[in-house]
C-alpha atoms as a PDB file:
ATOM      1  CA  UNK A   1       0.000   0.000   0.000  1.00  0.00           C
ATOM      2  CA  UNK A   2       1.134   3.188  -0.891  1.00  0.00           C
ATOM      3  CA  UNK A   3       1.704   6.168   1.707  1.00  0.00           C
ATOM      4  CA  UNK A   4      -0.303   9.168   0.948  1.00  0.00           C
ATOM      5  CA  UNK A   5       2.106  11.735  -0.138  1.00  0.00           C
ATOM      6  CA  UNK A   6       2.342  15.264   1.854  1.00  0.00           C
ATOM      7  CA  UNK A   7       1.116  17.914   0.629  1.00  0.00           C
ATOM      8  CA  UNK A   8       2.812  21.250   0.482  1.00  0.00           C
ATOM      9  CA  UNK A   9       1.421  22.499   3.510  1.00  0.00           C
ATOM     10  CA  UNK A  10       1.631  19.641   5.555  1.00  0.00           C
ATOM     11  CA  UNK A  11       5.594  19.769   4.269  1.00  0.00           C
ATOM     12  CA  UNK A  12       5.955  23.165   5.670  1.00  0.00           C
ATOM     13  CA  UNK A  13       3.992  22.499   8.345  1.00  0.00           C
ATOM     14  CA  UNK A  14       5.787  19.293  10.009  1.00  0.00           C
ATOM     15  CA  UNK A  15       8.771  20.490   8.557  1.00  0.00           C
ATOM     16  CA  UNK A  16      10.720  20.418  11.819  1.00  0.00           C
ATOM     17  CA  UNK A  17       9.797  17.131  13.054  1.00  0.00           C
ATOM     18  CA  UNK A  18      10.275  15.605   9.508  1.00  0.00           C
ATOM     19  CA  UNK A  19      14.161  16.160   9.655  1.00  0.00           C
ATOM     20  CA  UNK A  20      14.289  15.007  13.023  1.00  0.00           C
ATOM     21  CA  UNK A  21      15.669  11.593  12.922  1.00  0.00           C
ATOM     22  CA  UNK A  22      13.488  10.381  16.103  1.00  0.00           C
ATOM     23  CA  UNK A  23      10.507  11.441  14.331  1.00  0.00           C
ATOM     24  CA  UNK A  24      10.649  11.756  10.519  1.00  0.00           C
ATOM     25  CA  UNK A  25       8.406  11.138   7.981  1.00  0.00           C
ATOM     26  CA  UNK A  26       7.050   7.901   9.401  1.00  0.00           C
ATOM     27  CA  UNK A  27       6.716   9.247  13.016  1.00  0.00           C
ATOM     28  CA  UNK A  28       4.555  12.256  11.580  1.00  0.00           C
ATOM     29  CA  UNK A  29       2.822   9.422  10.107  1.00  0.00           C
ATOM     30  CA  UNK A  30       2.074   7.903  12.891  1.00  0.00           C
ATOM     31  CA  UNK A  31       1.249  11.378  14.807  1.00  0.00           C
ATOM     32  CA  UNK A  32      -1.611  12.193  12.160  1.00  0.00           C
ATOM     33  CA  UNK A  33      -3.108   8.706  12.495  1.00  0.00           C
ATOM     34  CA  UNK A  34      -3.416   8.628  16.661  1.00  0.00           C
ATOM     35  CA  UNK A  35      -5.945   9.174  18.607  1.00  0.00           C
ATOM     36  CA  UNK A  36      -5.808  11.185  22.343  1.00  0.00           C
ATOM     37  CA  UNK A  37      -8.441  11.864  24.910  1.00  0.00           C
ATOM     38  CA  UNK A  38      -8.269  14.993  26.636  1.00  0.00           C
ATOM     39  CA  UNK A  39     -10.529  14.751  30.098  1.00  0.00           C
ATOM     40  CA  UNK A  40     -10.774  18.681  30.887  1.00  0.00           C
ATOM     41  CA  UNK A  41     -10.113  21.299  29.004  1.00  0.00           C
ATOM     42  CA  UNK A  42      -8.758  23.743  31.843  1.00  0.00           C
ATOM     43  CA  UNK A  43      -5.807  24.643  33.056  1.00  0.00           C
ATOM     44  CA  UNK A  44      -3.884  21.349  31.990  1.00  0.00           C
ATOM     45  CA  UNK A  45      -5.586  20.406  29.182  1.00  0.00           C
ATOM     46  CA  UNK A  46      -5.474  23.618  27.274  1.00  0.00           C
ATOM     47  CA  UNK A  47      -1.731  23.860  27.321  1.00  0.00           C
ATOM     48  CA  UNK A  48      -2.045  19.563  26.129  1.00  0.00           C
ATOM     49  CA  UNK A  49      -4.620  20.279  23.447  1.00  0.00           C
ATOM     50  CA  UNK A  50      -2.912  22.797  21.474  1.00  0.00           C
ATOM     51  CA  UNK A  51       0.688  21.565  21.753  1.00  0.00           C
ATOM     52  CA  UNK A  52      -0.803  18.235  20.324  1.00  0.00           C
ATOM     53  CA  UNK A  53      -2.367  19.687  17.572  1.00  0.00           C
ATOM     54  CA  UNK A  54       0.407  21.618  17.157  1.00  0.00           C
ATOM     55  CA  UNK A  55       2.541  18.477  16.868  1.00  0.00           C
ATOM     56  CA  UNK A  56      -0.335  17.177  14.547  1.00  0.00           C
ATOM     57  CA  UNK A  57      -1.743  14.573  16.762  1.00  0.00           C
ATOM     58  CA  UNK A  58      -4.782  13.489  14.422  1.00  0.00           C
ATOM     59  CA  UNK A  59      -7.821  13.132  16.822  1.00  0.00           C
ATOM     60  CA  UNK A  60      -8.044  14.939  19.925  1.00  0.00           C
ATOM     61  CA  UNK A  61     -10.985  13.787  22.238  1.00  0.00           C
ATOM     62  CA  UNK A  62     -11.933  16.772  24.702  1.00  0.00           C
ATOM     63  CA  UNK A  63     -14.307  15.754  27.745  1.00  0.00           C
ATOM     64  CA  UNK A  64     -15.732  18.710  29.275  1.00  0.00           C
ATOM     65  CA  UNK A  65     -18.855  20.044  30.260  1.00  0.00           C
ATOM     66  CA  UNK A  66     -18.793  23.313  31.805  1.00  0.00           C
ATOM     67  CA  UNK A  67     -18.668  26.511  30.221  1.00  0.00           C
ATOM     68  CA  UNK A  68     -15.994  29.354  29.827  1.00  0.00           C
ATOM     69  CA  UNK A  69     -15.597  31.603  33.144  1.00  0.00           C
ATOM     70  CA  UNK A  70     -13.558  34.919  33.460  1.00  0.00           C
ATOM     71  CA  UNK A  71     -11.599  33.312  36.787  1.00  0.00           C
ATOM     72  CA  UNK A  72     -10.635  30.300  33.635  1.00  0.00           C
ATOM     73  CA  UNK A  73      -8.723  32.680  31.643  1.00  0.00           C
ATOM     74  CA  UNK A  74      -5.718  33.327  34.073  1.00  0.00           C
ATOM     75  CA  UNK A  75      -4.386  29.840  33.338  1.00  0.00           C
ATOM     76  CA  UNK A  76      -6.476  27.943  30.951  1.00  0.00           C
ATOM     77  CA  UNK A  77      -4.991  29.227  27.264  1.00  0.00           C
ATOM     78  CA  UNK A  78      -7.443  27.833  25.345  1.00  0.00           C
ATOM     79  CA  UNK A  79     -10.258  30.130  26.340  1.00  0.00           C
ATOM     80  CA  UNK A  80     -10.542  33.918  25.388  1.00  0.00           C
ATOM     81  CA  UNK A  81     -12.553  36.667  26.446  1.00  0.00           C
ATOM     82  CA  UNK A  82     -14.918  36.457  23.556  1.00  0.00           C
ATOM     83  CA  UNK A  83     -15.608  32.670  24.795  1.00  0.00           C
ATOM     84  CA  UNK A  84     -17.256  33.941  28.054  1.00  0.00           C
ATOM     85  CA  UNK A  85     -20.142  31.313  28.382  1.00  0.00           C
ATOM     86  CA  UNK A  86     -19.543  29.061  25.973  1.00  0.00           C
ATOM     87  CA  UNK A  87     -18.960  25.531  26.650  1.00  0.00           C
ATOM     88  CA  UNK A  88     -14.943  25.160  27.144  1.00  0.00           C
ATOM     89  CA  UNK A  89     -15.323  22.066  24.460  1.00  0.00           C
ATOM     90  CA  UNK A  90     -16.617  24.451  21.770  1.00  0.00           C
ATOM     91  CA  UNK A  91     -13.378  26.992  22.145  1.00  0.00           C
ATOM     92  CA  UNK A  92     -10.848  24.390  22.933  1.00  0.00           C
ATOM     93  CA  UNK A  93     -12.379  23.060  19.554  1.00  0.00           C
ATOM     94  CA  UNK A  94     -11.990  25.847  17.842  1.00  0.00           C
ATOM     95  CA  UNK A  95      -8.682  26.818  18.894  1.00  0.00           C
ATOM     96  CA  UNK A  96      -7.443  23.754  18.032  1.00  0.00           C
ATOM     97  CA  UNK A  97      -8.634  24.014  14.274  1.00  0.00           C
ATOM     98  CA  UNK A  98      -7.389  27.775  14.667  1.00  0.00           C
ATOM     99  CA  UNK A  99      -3.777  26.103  15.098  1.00  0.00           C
ATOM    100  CA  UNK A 100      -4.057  23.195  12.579  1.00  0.00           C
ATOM    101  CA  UNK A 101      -7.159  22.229  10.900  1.00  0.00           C
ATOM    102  CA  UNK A 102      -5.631  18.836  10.111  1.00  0.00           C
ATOM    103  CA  UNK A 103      -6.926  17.415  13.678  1.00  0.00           C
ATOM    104  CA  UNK A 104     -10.390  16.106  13.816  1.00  0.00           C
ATOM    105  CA  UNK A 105     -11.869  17.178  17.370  1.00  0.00           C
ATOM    106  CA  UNK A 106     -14.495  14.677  18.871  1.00  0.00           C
ATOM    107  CA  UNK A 107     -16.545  17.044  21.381  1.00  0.00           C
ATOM    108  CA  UNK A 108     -17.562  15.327  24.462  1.00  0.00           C
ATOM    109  CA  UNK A 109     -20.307  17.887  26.152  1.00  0.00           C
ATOM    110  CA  UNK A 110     -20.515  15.612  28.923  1.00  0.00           C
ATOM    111  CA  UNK A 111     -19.450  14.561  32.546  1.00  0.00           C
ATOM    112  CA  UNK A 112     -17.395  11.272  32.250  1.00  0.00           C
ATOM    113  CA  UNK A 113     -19.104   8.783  34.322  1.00  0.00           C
ATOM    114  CA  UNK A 114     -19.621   4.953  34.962  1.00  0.00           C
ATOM    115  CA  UNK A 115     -22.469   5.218  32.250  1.00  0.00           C
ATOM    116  CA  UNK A 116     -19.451   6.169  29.441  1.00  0.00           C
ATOM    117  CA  UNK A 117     -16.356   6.184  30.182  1.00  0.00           C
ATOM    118  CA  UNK A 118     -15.189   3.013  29.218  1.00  0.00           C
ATOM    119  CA  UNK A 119     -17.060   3.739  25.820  1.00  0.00           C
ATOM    120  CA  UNK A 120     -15.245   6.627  25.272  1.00  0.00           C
ATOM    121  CA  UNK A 121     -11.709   5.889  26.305  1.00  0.00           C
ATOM    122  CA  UNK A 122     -11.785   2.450  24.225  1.00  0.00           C
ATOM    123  CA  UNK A 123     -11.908   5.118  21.398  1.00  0.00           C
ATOM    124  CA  UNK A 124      -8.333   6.536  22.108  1.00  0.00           C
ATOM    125  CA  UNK A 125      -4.683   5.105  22.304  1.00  0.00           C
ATOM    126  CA  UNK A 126      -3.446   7.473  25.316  1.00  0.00           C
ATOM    127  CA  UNK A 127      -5.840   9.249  28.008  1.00  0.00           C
ATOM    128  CA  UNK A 128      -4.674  12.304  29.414  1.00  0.00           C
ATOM    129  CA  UNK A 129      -5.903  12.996  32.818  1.00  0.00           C
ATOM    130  CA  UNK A 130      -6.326  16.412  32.859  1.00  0.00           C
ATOM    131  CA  UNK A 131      -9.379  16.791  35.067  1.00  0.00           C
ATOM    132  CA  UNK A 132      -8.969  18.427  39.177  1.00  0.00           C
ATOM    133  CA  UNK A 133     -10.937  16.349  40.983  1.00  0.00           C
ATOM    134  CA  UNK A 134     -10.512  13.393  43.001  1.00  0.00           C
ATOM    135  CA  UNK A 135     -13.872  11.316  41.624  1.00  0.00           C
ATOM    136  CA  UNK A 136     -12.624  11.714  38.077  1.00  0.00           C
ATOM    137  CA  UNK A 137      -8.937  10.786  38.250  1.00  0.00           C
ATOM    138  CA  UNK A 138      -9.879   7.390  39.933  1.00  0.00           C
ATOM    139  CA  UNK A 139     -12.793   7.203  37.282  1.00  0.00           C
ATOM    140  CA  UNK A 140     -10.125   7.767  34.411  1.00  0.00           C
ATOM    141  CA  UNK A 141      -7.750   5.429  36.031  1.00  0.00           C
ATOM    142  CA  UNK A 142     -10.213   2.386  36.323  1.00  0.00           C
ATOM    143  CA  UNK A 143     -11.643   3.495  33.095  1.00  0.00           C
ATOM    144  CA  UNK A 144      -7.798   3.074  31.496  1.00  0.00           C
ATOM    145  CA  UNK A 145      -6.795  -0.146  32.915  1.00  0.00           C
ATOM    146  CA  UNK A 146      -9.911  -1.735  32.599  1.00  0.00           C
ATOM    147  CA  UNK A 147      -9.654  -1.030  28.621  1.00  0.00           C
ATOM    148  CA  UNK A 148      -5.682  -1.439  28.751  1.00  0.00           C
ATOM    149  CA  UNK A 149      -5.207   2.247  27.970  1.00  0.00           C
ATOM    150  CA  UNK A 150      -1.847   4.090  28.929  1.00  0.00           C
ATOM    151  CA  UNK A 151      -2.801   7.330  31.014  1.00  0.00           C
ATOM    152  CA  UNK A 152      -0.938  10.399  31.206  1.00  0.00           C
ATOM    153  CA  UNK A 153      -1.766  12.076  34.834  1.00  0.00           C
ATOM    154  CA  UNK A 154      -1.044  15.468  36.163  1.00  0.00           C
ATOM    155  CA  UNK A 155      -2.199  17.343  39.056  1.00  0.00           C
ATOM    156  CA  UNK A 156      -1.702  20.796  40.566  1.00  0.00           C
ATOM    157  CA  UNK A 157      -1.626  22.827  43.950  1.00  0.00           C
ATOM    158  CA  UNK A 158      -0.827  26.374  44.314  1.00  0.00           C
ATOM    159  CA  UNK A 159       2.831  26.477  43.308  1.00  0.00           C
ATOM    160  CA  UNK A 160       3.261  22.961  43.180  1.00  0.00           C
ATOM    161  CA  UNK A 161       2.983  19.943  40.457  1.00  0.00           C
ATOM    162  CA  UNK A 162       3.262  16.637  39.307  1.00  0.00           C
ATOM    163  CA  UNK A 163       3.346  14.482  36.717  1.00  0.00           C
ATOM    164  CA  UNK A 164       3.791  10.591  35.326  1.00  0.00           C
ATOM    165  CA  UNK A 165       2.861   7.781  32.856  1.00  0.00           C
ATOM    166  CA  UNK A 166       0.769   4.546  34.275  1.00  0.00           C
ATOM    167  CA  UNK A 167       1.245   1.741  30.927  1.00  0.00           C
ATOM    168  CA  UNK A 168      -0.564  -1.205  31.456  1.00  0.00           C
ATOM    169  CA  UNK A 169       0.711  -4.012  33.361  1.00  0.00           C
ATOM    170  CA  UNK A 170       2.786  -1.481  35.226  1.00  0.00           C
ATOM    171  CA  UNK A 171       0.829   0.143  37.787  1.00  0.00           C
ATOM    172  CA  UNK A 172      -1.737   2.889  37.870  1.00  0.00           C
ATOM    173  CA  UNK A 173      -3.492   5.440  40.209  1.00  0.00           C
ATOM    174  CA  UNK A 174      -4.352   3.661  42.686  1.00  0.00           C
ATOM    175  CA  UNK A 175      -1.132   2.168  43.036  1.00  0.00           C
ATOM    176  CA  UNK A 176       0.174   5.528  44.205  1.00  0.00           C
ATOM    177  CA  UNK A 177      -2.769   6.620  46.204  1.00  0.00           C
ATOM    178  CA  UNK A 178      -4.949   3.683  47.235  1.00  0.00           C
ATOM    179  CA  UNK A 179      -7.322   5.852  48.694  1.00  0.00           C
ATOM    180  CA  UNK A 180      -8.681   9.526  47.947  1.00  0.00           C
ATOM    181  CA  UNK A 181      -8.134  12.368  50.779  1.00  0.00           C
ATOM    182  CA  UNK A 182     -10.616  12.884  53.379  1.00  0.00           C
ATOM    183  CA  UNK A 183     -13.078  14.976  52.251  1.00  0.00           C
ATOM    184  CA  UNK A 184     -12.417  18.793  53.224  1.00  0.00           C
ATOM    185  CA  UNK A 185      -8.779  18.075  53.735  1.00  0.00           C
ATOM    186  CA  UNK A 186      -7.188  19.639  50.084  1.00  0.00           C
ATOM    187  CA  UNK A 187      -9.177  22.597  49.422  1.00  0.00           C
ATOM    188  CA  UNK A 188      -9.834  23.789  45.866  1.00  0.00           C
ATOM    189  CA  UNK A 189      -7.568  26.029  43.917  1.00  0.00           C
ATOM    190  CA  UNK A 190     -10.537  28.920  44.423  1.00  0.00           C
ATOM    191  CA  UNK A 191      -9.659  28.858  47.986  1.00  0.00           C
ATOM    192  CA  UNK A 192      -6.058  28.485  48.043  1.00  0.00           C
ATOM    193  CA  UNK A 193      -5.183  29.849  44.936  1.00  0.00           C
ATOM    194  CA  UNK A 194      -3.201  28.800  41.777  1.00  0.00           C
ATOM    195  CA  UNK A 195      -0.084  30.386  39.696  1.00  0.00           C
ATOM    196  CA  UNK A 196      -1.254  30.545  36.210  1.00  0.00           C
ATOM    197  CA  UNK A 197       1.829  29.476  34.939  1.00  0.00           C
ATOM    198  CA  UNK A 198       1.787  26.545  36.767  1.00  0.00           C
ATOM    199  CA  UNK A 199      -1.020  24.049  34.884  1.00  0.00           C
ATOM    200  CA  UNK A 200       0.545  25.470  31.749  1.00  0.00           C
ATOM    201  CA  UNK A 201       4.411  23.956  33.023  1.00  0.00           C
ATOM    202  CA  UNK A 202       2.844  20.399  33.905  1.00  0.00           C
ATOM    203  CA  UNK A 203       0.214  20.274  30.379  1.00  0.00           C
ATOM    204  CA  UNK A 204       3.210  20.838  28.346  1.00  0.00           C
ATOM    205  CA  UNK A 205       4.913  18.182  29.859  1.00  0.00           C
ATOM    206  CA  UNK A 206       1.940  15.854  29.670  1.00  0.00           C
ATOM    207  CA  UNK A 207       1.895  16.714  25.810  1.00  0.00           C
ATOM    208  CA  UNK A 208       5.514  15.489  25.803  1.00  0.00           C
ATOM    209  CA  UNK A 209       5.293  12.178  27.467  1.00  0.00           C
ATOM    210  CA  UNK A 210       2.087  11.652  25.086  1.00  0.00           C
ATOM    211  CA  UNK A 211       4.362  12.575  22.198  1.00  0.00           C
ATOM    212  CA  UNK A 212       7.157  10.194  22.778  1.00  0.00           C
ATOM    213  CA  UNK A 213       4.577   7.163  23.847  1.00  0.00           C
ATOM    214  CA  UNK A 214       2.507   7.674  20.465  1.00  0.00           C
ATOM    215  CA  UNK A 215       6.407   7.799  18.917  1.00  0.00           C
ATOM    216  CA  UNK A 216       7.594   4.727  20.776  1.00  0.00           C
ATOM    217  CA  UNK A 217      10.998   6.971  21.398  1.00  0.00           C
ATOM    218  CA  UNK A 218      12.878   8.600  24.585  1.00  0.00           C
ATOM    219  CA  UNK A 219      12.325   7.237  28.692  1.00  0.00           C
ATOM    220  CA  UNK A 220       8.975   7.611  29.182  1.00  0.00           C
ATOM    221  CA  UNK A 221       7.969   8.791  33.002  1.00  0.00           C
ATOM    222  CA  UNK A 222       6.071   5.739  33.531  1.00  0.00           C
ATOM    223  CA  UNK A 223       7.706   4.545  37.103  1.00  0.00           C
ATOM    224  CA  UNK A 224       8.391   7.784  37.918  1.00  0.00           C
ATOM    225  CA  UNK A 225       6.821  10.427  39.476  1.00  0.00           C
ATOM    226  CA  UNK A 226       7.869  14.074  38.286  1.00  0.00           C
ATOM    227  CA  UNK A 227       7.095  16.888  41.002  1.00  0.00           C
ATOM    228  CA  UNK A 228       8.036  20.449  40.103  1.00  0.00           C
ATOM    229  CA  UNK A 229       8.529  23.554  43.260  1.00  0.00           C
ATOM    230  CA  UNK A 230       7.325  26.549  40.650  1.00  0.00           C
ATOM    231  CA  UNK A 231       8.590  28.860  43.728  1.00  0.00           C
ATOM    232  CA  UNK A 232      12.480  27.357  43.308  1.00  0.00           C
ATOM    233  CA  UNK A 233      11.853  26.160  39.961  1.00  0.00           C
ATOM    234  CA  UNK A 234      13.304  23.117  40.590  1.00  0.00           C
ATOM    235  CA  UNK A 235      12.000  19.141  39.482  1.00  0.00           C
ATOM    236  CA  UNK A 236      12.505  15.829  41.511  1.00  0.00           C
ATOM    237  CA  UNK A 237      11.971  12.401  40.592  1.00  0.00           C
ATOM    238  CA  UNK A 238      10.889   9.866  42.820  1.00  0.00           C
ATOM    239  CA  UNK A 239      10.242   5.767  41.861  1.00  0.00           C
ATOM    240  CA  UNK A 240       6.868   4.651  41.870  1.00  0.00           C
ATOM    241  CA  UNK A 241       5.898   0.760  41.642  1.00  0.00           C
ATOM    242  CA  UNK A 242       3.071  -1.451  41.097  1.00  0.00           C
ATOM    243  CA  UNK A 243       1.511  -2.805  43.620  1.00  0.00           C
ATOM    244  CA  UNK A 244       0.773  -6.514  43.936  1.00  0.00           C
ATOM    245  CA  UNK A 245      -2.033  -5.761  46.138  1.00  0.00           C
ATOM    246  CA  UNK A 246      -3.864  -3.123  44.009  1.00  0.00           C
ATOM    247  CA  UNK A 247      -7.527  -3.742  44.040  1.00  0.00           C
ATOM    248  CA  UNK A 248      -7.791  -2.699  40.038  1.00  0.00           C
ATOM    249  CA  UNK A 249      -4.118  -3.645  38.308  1.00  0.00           C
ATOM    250  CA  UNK A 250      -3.181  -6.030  41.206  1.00  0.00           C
ATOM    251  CA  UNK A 251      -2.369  -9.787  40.763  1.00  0.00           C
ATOM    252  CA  UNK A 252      -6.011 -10.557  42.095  1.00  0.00           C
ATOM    253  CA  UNK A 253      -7.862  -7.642  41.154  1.00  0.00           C
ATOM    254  CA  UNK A 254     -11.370  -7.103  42.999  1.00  0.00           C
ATOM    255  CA  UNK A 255     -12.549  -4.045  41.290  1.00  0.00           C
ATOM    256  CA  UNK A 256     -13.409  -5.798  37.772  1.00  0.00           C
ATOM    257  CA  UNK A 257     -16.056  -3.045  37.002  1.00  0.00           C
ATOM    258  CA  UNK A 258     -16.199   0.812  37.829  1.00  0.00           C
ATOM    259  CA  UNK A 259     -17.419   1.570  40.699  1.00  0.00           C
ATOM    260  CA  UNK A 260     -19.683   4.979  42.523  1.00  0.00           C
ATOM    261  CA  UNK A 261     -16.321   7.494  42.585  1.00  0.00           C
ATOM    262  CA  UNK A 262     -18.265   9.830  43.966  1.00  0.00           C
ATOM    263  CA  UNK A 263     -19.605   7.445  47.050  1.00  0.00           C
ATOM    264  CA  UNK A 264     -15.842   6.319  47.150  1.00  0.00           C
ATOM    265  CA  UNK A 265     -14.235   9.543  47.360  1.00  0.00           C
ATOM    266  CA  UNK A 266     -16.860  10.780  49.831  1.00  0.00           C
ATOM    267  CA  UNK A 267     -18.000  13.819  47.571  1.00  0.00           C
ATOM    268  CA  UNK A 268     -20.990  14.913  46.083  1.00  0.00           C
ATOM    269  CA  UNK A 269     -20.447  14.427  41.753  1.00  0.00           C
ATOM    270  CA  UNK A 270     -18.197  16.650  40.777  1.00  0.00           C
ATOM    271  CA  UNK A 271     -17.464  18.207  37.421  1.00  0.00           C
ATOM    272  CA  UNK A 272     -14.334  17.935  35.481  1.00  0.00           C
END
């Protein structure tokens, strides 16, 4: 079978990562033809969505269901002041298209749940956990290694981040924290506050790591946790491991089926 040739744009376009040996015109290839889920379009996701469609990732997923607020737009770079109550899928849409209208966007309007999520992560090769609440990342996690999906996972908290890779067969989530936070415990970044910057440090870096696994090249982070101190700009790595005993990736798994996250993270339902 013959490989479509480029055409002129697409030349200029990918031209960088088309004389980079790691990538070339095979990796581009394989870019155009992968498929990512985005769950949350804020303040991670927005820096993830358009550096991937920069890249020319060829489907890009986006769960989200809330709409554009003016407190969004000191961190979330995907939104604009003419967005102001829209739904944040709609503008991350269209600023993806704005940046490379070779990337199909699949528009979620929708709280993942128990009802769809494995539905709609079976559609993608990597997940990107993007969301900010407890509920959801477990819900994403399950979601992932019950369909044997590699998840990208970030999180933020005022000037602090963190980042890694859960492949299957090699831990997940849950592994790291077996159980969610007391409720009331980690306030929300409304309360404590959040440097803008921040979300935007630990997307980009998510977009990486979902670069190289969709390449196959570089160390991925998967076994590692990255954490990043925005205040001395500096990045440590500590070794995470799968746990035998995990009730979901485990050698004897008992969670075979997703579960209330809501009930189980002692929360009412939260949104993304």
């Amino acid at each position: 079978m013959t490989t479509p040739a480029w055409s002129e744009e697409q030349a200029r376009r990918y031209s960088r990562h088309l004389v980079l040996k790691e990538v070339g015109a095979e990796g581009q290839r394989k870019l155009l033809e992968s498929k990512v889920l985005l769950v949350g379009v804020g303040g991670l996701g927005s820096p993830a969505a358009l550096y991937l469609a920069a890249a020319g990732v060829g489907t890009l997923g986006v769960v989200d269901f809330d709409e554009v607020e003016i407190s969004n737009l000191q961190r979330q770079i995907a939104h604009h002041v003419h967005d102001l109550g829209r739904p944040k899928v709609d503008s991350a849409a269209e600023a993806i298209t704005d940046i490379n209208p070779d990337v199909q966007v699949v528009r979620h309007r929708e709280a993942l749940s128990t009802a769809n999520a494995l539905e709609i992560v079976a559609q993608y090769d990597v997940i990107m956990s993007t969301c900010d609440n407890f509920p959801t990342r477990y819900l994403v996690n399950d979601a992932c290694v019950l369909t044997g999906r590699p998840m990208v996972e970030a999180s933020v908290f005022r000037f602090d981040g963190q980042v890694t890779v859960f492949v299957p067969g090699q831990g997940c989530y849950r592994c790291l924290y077996p159980q969610p936070p007391p409720p009331g415990t980690l306030p929300s970044a409304a309360q404590t506050g959040l440097l803008g910057v921040l979300p935007g440090i630990l997307g980009t870096i998510q977009a990486l790591e979902t670069i190289k696994r969709l390449l196959g090249i570089g160390t991925s982070l998967a076994g590692r946790l990255l954490i990043f101190d925005a205040l001395t700009t500096e990045f440590r790595t500590l070794r995470i491991r799968r746990n035998p005993s995990c009730p979901v990736c485990g050698d004897e798994p008992t969670i075979t089926a997703l579960i209330d996250y809501a009930e189980f993270c002692g929360v009412p339902p939260p949104g993304l």
